[in-house]
Protein backbone atom coordinates (compact mmCIF):
# COMPACT_ATOMS: atom_id res chain seq x y z
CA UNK A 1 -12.53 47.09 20.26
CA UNK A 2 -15.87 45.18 18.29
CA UNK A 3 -15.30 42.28 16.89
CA UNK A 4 -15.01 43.07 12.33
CA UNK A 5 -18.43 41.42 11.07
CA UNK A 6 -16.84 39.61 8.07
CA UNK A 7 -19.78 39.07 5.27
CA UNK A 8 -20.85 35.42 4.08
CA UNK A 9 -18.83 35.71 1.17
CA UNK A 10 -15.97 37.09 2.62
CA UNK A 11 -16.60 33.84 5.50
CA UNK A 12 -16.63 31.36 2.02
CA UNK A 13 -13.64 32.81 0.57
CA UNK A 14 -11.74 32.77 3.59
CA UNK A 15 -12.89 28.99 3.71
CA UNK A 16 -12.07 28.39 0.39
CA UNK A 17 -8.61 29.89 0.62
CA UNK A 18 -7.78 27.25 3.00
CA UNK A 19 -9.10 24.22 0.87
CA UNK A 20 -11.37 22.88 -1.54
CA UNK A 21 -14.64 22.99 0.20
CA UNK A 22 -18.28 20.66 -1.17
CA UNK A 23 -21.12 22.34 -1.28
CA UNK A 24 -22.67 20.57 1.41
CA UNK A 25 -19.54 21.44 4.04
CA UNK A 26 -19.19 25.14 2.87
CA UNK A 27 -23.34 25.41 3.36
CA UNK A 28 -23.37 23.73 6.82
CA UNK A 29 -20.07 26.50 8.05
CA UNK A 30 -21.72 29.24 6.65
CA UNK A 31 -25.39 28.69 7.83
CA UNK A 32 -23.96 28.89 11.40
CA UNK A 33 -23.47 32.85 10.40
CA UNK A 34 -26.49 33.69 8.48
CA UNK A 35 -28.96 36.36 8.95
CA UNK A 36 -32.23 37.26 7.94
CA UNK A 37 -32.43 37.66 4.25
CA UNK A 38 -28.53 35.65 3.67
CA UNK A 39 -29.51 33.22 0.93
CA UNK A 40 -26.87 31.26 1.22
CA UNK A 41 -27.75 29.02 -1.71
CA UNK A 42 -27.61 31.79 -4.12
CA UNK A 43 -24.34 32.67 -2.47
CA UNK A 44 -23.30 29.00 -3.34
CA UNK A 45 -24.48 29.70 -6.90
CA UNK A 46 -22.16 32.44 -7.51
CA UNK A 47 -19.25 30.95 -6.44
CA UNK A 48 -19.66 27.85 -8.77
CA UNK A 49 -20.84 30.29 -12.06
CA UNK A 50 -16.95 32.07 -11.26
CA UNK A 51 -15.31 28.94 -10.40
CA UNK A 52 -14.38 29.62 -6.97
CA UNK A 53 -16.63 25.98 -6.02
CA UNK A 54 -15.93 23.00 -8.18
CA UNK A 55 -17.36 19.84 -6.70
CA UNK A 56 -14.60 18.26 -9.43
CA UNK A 57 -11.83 19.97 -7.92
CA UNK A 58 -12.83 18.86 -4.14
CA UNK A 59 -13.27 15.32 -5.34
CA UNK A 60 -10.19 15.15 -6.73
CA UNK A 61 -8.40 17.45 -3.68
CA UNK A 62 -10.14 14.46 -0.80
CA UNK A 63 -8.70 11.61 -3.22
CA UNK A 64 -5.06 12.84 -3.22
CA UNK A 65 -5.45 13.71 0.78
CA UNK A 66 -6.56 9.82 1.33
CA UNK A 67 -5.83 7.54 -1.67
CA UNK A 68 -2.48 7.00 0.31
CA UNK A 69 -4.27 5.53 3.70
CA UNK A 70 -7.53 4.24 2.48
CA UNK A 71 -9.53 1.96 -0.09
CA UNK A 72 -11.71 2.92 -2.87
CA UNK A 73 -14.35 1.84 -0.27
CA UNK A 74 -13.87 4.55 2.31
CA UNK A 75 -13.39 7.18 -0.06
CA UNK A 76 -16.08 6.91 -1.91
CA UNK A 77 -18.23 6.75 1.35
CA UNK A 78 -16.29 10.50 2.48
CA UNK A 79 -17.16 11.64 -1.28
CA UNK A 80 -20.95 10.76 -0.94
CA UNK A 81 -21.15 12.10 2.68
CA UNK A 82 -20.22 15.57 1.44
CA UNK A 83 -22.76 15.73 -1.26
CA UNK A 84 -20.60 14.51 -4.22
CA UNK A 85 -23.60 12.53 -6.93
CA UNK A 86 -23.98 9.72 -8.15
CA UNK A 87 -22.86 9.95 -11.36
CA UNK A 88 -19.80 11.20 -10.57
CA UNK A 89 -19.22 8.47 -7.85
CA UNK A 90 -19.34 6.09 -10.48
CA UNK A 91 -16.72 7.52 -12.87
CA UNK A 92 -14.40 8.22 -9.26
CA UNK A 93 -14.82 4.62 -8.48
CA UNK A 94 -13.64 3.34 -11.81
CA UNK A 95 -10.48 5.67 -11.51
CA UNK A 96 -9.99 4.16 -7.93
CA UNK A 97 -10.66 0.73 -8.50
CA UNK A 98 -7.68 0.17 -11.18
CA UNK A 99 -4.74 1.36 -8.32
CA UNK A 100 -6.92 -0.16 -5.30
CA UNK A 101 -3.80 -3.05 -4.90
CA UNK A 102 -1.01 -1.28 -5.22
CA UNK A 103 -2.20 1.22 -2.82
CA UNK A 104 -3.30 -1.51 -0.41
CA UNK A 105 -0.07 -2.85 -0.64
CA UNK A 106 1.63 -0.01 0.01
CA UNK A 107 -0.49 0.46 3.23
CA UNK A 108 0.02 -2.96 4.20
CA UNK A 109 3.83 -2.92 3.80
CA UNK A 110 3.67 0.31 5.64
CA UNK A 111 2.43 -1.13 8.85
CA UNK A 112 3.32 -4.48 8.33
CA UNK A 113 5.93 -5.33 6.05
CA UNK A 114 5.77 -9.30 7.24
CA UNK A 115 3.67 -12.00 5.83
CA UNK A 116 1.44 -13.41 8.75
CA UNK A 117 2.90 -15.86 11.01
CA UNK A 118 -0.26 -17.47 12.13
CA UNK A 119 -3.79 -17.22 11.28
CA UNK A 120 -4.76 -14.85 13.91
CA UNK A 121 -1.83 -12.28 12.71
CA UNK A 122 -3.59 -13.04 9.21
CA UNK A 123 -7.04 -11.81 10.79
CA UNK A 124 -5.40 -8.91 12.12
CA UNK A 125 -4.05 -7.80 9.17
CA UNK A 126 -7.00 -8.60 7.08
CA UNK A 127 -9.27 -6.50 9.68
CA UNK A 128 -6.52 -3.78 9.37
CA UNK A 129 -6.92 -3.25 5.76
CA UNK A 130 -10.90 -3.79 5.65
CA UNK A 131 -10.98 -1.11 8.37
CA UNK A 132 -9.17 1.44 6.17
CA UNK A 133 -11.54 0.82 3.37
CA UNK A 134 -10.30 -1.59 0.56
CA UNK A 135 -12.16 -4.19 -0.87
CA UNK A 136 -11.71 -8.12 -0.12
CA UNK A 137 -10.03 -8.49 -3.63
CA UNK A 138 -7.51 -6.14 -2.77
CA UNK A 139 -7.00 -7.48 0.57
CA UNK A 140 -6.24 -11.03 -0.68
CA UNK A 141 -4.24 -10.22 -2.87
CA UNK A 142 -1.74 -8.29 -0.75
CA UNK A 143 -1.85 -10.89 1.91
CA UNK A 144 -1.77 -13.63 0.17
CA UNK A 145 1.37 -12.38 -2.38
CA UNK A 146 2.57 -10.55 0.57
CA UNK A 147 5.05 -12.70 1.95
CA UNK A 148 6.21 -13.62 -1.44
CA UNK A 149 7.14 -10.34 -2.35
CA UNK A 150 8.55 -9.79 1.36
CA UNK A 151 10.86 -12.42 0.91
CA UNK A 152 11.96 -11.92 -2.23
CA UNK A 153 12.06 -7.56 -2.06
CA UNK A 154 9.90 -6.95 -4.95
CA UNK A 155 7.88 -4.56 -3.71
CA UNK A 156 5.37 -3.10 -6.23
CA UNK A 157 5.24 0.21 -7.78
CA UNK A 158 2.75 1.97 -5.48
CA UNK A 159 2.11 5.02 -7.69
């Protein structure tokens, strides 16, 4: 039986359905399929005039997928590597930037949960935490308070 040729909007949809797509991703997947004469672009266009593309709404999707494993750092790198502007990358990164410790602590306690016992279990964890994307401020300050709070089980709201 032939394969059912499924239409570039009926490919977007289907794409769309699953997730919130950027532009940028959904015009890479769908250029794979495109014929002569598919303007994908205006294809785009129609699916942000009925609100079935929102670059706000896959901003805000990829921050509640990864604001609970990464730093304001990585993020924002994912966001601009899909497309996402600059002026929007700025307001993002003032949202992110006021939760940045709690969620680093969270992380940190997550895989850690001890204070470091010697300086090279200090530059582990410190490496840990820069490789998931949070900024040195945020990183000394969970380290540093870390075994304090540790100790003591006050572990900070990380909502």
């Amino acid at each position: 039986m032939a394969k059912l040729h499924i239409s570039l909007k009926g490919r977007a949809l289907r794409y769309l359905s699953a997730r919130e797509q950027s532009r940028l991703e959904l015009s890479r997947k769908l250029s794979r399929y495109a014929q002569e004469g598919d303007d994908i672009e205006a294809l785009l266009d129609t699916l942000e005039a009925a609100k079935l593309l929102s670059q706000l709404r896959f901003s805000e999707s990829l921050i509640h997928r990864r604001a609970h494993r990464y730093g304001d750092s990585r993020i924002l790198f994912e966001l601009q590597s899909h497309g996402i502007d600059a002026n929007a990358l700025v307001d993002i990164k003032a949202d992110l930037a006021s939760g940045e410790i709690a969620r680093a602590r969270a992380v940190w306690l997550k895989k850690f949960n001890q204070s470091p016992a010697d300086t090279a279990e200090r530059a582990k964890q410190i490496r840990f935490l820069l490789q998931r994307g949070f900024s040195h401020r945020a990183i000394q300050a969970v380290v540093k308070d870390g075994a304090d709070e540790v100790e003591y089980g006050n572990h900070y709201d990380t909502e």
